[in-house]
PDB file of N, CA and C in Angstrom:
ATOM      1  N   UNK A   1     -18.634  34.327 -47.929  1.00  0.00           N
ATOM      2  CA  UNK A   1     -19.695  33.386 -47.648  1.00  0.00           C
ATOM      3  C   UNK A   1     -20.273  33.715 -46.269  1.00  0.00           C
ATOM      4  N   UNK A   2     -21.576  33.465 -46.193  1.00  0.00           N
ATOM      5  CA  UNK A   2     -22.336  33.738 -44.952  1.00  0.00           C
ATOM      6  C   UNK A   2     -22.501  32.854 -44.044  1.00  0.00           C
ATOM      7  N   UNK A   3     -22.505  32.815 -42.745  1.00  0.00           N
ATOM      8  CA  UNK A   3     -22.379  31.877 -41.680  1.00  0.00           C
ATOM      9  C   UNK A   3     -23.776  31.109 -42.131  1.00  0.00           C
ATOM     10  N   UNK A   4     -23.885  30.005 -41.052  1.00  0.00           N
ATOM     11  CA  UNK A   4     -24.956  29.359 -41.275  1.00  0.00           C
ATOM     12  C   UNK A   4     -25.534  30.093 -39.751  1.00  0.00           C
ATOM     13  N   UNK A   5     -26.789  30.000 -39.488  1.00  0.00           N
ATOM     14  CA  UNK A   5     -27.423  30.390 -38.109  1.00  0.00           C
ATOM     15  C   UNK A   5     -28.091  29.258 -37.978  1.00  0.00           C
ATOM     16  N   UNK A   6     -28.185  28.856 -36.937  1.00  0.00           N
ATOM     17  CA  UNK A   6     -28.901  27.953 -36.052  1.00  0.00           C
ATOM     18  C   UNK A   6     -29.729  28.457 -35.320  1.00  0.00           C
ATOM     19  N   UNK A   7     -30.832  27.941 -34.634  1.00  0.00           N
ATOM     20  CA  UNK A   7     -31.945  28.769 -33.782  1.00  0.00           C
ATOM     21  C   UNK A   7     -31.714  26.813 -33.352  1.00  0.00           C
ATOM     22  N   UNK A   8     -31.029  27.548 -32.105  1.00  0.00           N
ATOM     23  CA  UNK A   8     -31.362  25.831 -30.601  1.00  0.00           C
ATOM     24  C   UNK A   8     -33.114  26.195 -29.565  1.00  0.00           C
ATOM     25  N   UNK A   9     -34.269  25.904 -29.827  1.00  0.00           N
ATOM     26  CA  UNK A   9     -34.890  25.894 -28.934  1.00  0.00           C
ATOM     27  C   UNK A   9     -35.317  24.770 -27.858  1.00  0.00           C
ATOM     28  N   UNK A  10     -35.635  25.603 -26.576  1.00  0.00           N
ATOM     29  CA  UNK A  10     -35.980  24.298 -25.771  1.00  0.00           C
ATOM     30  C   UNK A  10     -37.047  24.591 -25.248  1.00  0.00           C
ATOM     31  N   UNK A  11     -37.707  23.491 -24.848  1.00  0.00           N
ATOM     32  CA  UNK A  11     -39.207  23.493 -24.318  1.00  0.00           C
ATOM     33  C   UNK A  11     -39.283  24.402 -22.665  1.00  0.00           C
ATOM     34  N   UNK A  12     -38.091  23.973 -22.320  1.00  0.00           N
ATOM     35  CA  UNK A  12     -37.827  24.053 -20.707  1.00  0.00           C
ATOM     36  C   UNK A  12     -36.806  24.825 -20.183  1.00  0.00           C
ATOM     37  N   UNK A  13     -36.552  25.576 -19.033  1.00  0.00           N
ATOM     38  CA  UNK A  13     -35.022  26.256 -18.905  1.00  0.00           C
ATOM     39  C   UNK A  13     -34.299  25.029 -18.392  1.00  0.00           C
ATOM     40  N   UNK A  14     -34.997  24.307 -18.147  1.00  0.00           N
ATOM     41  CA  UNK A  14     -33.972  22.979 -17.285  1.00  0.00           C
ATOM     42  C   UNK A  14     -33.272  22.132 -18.760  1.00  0.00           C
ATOM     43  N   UNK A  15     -33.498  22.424 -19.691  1.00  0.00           N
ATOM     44  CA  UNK A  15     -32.888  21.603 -21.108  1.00  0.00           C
ATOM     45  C   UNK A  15     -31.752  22.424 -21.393  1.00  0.00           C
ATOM     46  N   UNK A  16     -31.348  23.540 -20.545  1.00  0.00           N
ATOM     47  CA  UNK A  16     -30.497  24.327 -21.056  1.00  0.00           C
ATOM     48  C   UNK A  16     -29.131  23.489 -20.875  1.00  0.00           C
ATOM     49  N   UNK A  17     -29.190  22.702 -19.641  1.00  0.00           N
ATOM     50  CA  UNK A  17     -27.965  22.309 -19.341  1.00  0.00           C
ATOM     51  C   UNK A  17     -27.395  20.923 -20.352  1.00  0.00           C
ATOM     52  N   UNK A  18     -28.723  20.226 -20.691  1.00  0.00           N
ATOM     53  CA  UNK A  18     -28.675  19.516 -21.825  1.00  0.00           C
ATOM     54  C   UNK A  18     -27.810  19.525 -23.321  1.00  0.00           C
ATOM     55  N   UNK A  19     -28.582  20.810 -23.608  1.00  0.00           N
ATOM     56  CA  UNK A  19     -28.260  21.696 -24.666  1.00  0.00           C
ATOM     57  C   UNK A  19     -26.703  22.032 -24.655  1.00  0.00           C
ATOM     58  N   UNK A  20     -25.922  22.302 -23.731  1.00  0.00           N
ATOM     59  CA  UNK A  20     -24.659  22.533 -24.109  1.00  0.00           C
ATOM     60  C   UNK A  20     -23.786  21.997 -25.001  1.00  0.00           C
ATOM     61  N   UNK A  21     -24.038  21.117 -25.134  1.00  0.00           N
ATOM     62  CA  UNK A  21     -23.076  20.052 -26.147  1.00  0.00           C
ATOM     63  C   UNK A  21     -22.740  20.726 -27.111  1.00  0.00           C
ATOM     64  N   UNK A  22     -24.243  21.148 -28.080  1.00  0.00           N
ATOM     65  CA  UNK A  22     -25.020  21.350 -28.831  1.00  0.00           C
ATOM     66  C   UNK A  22     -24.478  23.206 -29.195  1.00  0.00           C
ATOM     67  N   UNK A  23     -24.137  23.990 -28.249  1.00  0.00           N
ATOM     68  CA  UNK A  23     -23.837  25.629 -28.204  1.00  0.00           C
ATOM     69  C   UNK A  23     -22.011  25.397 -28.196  1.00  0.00           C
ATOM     70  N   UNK A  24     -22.071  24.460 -27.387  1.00  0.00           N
ATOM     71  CA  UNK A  24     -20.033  24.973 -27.498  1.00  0.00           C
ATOM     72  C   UNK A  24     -20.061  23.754 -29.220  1.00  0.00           C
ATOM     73  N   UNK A  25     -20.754  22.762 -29.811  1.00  0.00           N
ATOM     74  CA  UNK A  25     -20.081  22.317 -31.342  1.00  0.00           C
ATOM     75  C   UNK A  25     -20.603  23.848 -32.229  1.00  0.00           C
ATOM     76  N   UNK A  26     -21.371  24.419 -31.903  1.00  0.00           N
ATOM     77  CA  UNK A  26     -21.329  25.590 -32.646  1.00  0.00           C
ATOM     78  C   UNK A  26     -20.370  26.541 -32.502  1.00  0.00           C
ATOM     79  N   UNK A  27     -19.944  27.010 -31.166  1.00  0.00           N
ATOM     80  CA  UNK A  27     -19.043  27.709 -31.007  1.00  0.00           C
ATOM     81  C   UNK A  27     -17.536  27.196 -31.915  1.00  0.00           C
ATOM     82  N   UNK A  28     -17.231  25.869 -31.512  1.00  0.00           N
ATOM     83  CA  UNK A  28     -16.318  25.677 -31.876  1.00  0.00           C
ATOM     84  C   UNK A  28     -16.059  25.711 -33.495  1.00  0.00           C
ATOM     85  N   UNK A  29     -17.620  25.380 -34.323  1.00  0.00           N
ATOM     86  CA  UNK A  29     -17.515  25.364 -35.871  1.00  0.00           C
ATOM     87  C   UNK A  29     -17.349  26.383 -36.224  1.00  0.00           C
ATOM     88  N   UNK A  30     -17.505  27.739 -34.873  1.00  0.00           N
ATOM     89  CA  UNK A  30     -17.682  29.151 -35.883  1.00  0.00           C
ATOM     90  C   UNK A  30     -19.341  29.566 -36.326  1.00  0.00           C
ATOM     91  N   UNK A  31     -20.267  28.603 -35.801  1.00  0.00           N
ATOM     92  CA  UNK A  31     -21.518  28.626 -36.510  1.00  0.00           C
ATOM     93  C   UNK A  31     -22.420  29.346 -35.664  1.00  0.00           C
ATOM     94  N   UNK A  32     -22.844  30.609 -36.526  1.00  0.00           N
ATOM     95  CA  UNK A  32     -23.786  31.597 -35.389  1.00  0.00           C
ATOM     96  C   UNK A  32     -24.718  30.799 -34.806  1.00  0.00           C
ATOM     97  N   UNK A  33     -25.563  31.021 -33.867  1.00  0.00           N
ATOM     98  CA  UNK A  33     -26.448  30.218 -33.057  1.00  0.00           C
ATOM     99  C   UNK A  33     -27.266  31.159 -32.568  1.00  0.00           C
ATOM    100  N   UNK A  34     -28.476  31.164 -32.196  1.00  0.00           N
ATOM    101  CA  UNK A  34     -29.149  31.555 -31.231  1.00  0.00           C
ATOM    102  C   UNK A  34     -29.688  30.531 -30.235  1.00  0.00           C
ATOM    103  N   UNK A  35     -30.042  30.811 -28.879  1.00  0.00           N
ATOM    104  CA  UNK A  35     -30.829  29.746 -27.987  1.00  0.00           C
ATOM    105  C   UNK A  35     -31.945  30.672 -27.142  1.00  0.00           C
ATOM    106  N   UNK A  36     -33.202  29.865 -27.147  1.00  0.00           N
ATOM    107  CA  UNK A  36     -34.678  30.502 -26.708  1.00  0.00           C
ATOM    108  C   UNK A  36     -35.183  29.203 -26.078  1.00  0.00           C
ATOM    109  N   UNK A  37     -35.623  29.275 -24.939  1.00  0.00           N
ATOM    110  CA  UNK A  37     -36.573  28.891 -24.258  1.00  0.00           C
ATOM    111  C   UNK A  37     -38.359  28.851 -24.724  1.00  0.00           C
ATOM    112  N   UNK A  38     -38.923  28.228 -25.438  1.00  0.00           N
ATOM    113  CA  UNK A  38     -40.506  28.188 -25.262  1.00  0.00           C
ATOM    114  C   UNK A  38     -40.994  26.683 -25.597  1.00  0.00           C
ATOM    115  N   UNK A  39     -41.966  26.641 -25.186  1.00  0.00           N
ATOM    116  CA  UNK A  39     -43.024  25.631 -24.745  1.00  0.00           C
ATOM    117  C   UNK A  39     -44.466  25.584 -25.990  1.00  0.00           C
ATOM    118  N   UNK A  40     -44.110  24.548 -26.671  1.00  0.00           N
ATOM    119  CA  UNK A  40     -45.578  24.183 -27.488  1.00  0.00           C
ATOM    120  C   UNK A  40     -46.861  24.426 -26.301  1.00  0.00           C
ATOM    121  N   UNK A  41     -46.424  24.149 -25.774  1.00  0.00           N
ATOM    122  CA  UNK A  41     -47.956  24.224 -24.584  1.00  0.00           C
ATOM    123  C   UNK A  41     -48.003  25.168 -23.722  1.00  0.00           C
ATOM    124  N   UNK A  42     -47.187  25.779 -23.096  1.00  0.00           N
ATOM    125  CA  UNK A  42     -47.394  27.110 -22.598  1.00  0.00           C
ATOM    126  C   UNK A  42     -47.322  28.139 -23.319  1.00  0.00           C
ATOM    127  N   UNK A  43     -46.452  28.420 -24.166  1.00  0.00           N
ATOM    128  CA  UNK A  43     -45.966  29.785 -25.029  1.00  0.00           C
ATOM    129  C   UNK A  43     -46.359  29.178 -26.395  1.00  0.00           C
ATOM    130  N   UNK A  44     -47.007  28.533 -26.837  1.00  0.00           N
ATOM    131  CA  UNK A  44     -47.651  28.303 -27.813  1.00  0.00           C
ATOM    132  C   UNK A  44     -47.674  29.804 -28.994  1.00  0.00           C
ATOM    133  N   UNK A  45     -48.397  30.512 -28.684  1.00  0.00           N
ATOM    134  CA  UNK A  45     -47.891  32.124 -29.622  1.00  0.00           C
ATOM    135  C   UNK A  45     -46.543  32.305 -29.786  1.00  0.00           C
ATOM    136  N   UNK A  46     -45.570  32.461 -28.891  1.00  0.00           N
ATOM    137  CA  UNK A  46     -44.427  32.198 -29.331  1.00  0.00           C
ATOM    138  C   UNK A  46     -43.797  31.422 -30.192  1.00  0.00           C
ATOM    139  N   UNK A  47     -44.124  30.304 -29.939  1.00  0.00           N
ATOM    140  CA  UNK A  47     -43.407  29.490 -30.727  1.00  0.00           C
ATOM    141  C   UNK A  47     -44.153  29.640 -31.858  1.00  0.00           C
ATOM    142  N   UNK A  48     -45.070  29.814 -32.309  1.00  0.00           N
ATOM    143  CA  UNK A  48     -45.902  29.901 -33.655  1.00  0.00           C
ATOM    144  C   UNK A  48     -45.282  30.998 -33.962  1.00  0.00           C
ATOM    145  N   UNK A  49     -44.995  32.445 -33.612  1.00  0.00           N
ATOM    146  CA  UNK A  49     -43.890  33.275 -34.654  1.00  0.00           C
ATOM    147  C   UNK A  49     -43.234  33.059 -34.302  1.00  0.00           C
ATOM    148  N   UNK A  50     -42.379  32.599 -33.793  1.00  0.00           N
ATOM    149  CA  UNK A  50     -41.088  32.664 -34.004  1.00  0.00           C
ATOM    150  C   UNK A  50     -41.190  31.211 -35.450  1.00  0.00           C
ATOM    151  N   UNK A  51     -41.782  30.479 -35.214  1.00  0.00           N
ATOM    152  CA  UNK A  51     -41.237  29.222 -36.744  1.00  0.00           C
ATOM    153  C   UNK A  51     -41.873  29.998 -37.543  1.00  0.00           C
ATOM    154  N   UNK A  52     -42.936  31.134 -37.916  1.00  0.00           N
ATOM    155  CA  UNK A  52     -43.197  31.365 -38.887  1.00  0.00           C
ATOM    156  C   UNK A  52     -42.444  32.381 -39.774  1.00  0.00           C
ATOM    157  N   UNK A  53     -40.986  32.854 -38.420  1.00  0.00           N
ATOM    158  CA  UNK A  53     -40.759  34.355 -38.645  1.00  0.00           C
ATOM    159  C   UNK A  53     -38.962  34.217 -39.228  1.00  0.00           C
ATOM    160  N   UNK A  54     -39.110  32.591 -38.633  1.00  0.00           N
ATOM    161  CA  UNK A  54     -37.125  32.313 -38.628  1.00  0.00           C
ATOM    162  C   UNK A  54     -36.574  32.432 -40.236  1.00  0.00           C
ATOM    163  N   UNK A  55     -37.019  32.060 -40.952  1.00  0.00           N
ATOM    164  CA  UNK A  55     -36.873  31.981 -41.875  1.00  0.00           C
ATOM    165  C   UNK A  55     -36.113  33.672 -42.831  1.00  0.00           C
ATOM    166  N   UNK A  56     -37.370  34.574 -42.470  1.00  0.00           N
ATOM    167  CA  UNK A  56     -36.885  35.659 -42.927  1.00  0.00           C
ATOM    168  C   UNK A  56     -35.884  36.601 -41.740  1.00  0.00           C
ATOM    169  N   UNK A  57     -36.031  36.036 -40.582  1.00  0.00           N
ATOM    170  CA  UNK A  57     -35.025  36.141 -39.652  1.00  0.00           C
ATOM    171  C   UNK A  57     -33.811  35.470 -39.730  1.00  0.00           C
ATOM    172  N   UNK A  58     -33.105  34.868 -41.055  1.00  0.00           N
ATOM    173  CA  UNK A  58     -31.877  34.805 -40.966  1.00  0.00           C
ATOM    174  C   UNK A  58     -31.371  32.983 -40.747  1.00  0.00           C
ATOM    175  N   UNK A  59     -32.477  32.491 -40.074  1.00  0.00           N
ATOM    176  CA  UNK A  59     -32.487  31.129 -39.669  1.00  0.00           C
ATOM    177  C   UNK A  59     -32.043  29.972 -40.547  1.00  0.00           C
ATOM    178  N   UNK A  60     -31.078  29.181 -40.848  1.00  0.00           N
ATOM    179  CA  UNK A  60     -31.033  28.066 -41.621  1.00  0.00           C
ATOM    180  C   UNK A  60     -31.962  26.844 -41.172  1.00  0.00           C
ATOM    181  N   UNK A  61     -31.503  26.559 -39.954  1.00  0.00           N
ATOM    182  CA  UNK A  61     -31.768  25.141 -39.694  1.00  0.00           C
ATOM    183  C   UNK A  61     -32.538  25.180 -38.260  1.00  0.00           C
ATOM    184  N   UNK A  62     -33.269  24.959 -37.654  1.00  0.00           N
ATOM    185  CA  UNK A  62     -33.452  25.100 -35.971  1.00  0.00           C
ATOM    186  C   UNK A  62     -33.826  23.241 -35.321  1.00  0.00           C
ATOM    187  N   UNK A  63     -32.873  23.250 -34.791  1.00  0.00           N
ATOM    188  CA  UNK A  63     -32.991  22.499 -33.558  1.00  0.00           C
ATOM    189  C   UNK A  63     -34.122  22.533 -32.305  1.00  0.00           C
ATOM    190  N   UNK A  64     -34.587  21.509 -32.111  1.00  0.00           N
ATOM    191  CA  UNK A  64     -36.160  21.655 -31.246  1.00  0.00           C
ATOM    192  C   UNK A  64     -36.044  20.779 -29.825  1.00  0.00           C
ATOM    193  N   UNK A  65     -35.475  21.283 -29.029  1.00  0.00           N
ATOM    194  CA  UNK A  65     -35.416  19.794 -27.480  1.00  0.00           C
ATOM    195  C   UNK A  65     -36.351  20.050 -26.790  1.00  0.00           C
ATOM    196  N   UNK A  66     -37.043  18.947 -26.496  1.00  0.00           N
ATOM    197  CA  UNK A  66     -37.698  18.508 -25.416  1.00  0.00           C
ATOM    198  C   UNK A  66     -37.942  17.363 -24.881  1.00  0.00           C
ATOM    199  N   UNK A  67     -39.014  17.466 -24.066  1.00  0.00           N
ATOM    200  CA  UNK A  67     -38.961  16.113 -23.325  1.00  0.00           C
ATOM    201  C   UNK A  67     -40.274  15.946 -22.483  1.00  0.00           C
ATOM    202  N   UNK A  68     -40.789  14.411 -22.159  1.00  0.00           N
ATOM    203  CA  UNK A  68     -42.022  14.536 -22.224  1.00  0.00           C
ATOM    204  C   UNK A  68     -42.785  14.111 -23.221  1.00  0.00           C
ATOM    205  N   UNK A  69     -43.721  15.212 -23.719  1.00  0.00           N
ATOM    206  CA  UNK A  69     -44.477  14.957 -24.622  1.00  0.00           C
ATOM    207  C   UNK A  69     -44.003  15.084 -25.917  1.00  0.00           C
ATOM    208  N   UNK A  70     -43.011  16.752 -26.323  1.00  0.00           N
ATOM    209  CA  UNK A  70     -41.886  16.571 -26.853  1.00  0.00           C
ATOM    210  C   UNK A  70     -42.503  17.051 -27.994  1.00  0.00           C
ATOM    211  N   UNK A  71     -43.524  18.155 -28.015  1.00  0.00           N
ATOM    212  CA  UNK A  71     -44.051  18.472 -29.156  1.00  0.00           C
ATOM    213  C   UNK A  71     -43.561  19.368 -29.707  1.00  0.00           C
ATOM    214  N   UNK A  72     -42.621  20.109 -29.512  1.00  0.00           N
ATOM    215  CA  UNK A  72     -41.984  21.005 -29.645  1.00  0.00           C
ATOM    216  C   UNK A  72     -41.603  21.109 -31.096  1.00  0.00           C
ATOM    217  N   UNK A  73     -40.704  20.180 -31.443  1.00  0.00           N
ATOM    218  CA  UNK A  73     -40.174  20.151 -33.027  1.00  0.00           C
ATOM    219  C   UNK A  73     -41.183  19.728 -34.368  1.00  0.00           C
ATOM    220  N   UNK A  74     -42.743  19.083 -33.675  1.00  0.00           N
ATOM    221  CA  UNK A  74     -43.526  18.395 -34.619  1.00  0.00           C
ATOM    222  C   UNK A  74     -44.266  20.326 -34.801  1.00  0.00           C
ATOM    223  N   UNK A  75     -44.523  21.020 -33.755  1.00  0.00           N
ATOM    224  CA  UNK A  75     -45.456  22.322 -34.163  1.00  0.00           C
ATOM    225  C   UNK A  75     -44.555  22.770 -34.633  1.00  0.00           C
ATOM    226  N   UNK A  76     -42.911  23.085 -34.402  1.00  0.00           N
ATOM    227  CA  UNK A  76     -42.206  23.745 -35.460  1.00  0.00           C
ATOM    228  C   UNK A  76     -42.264  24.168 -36.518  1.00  0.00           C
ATOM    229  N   UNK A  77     -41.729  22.323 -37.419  1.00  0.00           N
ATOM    230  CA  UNK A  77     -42.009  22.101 -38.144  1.00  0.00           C
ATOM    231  C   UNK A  77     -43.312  22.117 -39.323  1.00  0.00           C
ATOM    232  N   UNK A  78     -44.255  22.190 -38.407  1.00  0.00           N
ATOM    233  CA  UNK A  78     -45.656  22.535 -39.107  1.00  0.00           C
ATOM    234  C   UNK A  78     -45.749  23.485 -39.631  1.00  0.00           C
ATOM    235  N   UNK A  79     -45.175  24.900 -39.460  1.00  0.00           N
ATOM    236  CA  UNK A  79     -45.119  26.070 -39.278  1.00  0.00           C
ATOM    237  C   UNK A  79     -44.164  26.635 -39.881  1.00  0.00           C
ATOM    238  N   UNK A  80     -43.406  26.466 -40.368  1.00  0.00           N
ATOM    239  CA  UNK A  80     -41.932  26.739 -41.588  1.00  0.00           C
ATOM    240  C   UNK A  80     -41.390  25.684 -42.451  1.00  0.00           C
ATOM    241  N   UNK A  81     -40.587  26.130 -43.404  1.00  0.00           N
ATOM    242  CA  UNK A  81     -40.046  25.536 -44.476  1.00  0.00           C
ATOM    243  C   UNK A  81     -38.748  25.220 -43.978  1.00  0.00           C
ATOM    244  N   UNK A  82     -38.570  25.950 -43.120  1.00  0.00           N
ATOM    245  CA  UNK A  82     -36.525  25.488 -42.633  1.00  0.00           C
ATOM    246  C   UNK A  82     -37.045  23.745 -42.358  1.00  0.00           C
ATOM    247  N   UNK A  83     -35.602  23.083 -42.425  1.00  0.00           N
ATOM    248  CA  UNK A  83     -34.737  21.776 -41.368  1.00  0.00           C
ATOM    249  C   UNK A  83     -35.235  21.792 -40.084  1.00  0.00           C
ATOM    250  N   UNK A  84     -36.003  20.907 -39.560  1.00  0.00           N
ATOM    251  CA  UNK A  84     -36.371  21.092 -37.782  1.00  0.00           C
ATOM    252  C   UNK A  84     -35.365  19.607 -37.599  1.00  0.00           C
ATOM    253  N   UNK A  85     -34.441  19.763 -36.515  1.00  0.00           N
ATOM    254  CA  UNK A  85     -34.100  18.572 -35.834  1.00  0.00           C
ATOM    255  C   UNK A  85     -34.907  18.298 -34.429  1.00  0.00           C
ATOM    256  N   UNK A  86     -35.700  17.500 -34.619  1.00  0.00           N
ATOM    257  CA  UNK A  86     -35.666  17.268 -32.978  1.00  0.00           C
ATOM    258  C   UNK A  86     -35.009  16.403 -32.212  1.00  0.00           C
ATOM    259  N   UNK A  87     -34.484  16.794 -30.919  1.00  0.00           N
ATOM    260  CA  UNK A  87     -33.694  16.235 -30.178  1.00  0.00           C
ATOM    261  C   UNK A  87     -34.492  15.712 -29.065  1.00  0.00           C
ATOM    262  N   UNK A  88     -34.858  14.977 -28.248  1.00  0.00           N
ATOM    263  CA  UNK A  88     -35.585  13.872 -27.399  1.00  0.00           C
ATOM    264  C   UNK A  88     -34.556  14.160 -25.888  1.00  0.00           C
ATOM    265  N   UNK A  89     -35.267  15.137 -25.063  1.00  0.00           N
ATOM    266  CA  UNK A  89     -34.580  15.500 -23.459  1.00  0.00           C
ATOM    267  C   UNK A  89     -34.918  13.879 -23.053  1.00  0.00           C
ATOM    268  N   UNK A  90     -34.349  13.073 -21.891  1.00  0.00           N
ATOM    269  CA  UNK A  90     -34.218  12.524 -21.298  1.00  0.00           C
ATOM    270  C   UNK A  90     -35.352  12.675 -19.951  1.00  0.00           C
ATOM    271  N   UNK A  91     -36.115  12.612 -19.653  1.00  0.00           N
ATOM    272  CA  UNK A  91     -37.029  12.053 -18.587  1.00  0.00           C
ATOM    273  C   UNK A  91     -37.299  11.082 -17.491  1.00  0.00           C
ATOM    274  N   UNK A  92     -37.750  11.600 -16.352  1.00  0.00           N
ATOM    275  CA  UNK A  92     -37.615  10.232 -15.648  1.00  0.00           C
ATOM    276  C   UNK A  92     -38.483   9.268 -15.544  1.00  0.00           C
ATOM    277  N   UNK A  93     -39.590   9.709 -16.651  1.00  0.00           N
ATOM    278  CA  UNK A  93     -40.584   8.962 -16.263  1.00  0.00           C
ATOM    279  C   UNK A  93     -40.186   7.770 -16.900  1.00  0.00           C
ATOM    280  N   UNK A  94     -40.028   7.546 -18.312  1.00  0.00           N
ATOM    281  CA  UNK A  94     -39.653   6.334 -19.288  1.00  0.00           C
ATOM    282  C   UNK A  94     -37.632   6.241 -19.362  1.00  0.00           C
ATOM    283  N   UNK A  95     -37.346   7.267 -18.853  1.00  0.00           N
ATOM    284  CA  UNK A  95     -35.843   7.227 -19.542  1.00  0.00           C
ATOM    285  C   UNK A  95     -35.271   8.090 -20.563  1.00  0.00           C
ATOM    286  N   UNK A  96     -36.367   8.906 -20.791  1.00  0.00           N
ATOM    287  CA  UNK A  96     -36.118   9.301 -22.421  1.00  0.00           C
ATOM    288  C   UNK A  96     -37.193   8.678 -23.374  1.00  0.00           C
ATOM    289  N   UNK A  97     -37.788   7.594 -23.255  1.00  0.00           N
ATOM    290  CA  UNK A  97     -38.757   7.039 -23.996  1.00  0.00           C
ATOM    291  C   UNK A  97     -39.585   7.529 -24.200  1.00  0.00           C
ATOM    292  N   UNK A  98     -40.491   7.967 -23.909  1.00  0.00           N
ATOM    293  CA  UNK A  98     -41.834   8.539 -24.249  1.00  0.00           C
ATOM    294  C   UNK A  98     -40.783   9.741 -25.452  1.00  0.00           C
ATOM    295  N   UNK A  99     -40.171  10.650 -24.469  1.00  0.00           N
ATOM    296  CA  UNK A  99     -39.977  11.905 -25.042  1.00  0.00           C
ATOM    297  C   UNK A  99     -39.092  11.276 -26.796  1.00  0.00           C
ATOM    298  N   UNK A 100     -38.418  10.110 -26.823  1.00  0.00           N
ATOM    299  CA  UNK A 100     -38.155   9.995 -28.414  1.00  0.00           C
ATOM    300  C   UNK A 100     -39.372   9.435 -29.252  1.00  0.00           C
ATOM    301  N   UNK A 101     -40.604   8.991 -29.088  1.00  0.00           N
ATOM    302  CA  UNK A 101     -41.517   8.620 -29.077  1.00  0.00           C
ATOM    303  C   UNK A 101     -42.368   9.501 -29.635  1.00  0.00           C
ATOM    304  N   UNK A 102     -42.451  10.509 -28.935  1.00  0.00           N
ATOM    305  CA  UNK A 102     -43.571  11.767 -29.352  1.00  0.00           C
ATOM    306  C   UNK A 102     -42.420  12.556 -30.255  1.00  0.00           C
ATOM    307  N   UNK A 103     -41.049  13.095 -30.517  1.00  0.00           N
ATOM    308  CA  UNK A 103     -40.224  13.573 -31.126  1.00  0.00           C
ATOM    309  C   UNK A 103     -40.672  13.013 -32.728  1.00  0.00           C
ATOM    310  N   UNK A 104     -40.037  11.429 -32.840  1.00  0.00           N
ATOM    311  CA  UNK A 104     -40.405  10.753 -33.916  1.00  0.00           C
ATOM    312  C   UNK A 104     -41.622  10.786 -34.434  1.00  0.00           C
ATOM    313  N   UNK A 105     -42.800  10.856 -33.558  1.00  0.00           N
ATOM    314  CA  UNK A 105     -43.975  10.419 -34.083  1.00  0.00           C
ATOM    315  C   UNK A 105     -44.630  11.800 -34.638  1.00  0.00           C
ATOM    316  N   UNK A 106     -43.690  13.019 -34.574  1.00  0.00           N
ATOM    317  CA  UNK A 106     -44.324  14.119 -34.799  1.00  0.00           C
ATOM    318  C   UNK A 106     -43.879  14.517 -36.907  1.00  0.00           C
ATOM    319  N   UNK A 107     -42.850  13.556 -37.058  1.00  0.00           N
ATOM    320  CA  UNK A 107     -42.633  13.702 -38.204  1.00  0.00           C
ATOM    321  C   UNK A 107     -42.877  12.530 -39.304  1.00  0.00           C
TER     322      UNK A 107
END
């Protein structure tokens, strides 16, 4: 049987530290992972192939964090047939609010 792969992206390098939780429950399941840094709003091309490309790249499921505006997992998702989770970074402006706000409202 074949591993499952995960693709963890984050909007920000500062979500990386976030994100750990998230890389050692994979480690520990045994579950391949990848983790990438890009931005719906800056790297916008990026992130458009890469969701259009994961799929035949091996990808099961991808995970989407951000925070903020938090668009990250709604353009994902637009853009492939895989599972998008989005996960809602924490902010100081609302608490986290806005950023679960725009997460939810993208699906």
């Amino acid at each position: 049987m074949s591993k499952s792969k995960i693709a963890i992206i984050m909007g920000s390098k500062s979500d990386l530290d976030v994100m750990m939780g998230a890389f050692d429950i994979c480690k520990k399941f045994g579950i391949e992972f990848e983790k990438k840094v890009m931005s719906a709003h800056r790297t916008h091309d990026m992130v458009a192939a890469f969701a259009k490309n994961a799929k035949s790249s091996g990808v099961k499921v991808i995970i989407a964090a951000a925070g903020g505006a938090a668009h990250l997992a709604g353009v994902v998702a637009a853009l492939t047939p895989l599972p998008v989770i989005g996960f809602p970074i924490v902010t100081n402006m609302m608490g986290g609010l806005d950023s679960l706000l725009s997460t939810i409202s993208n699906f």
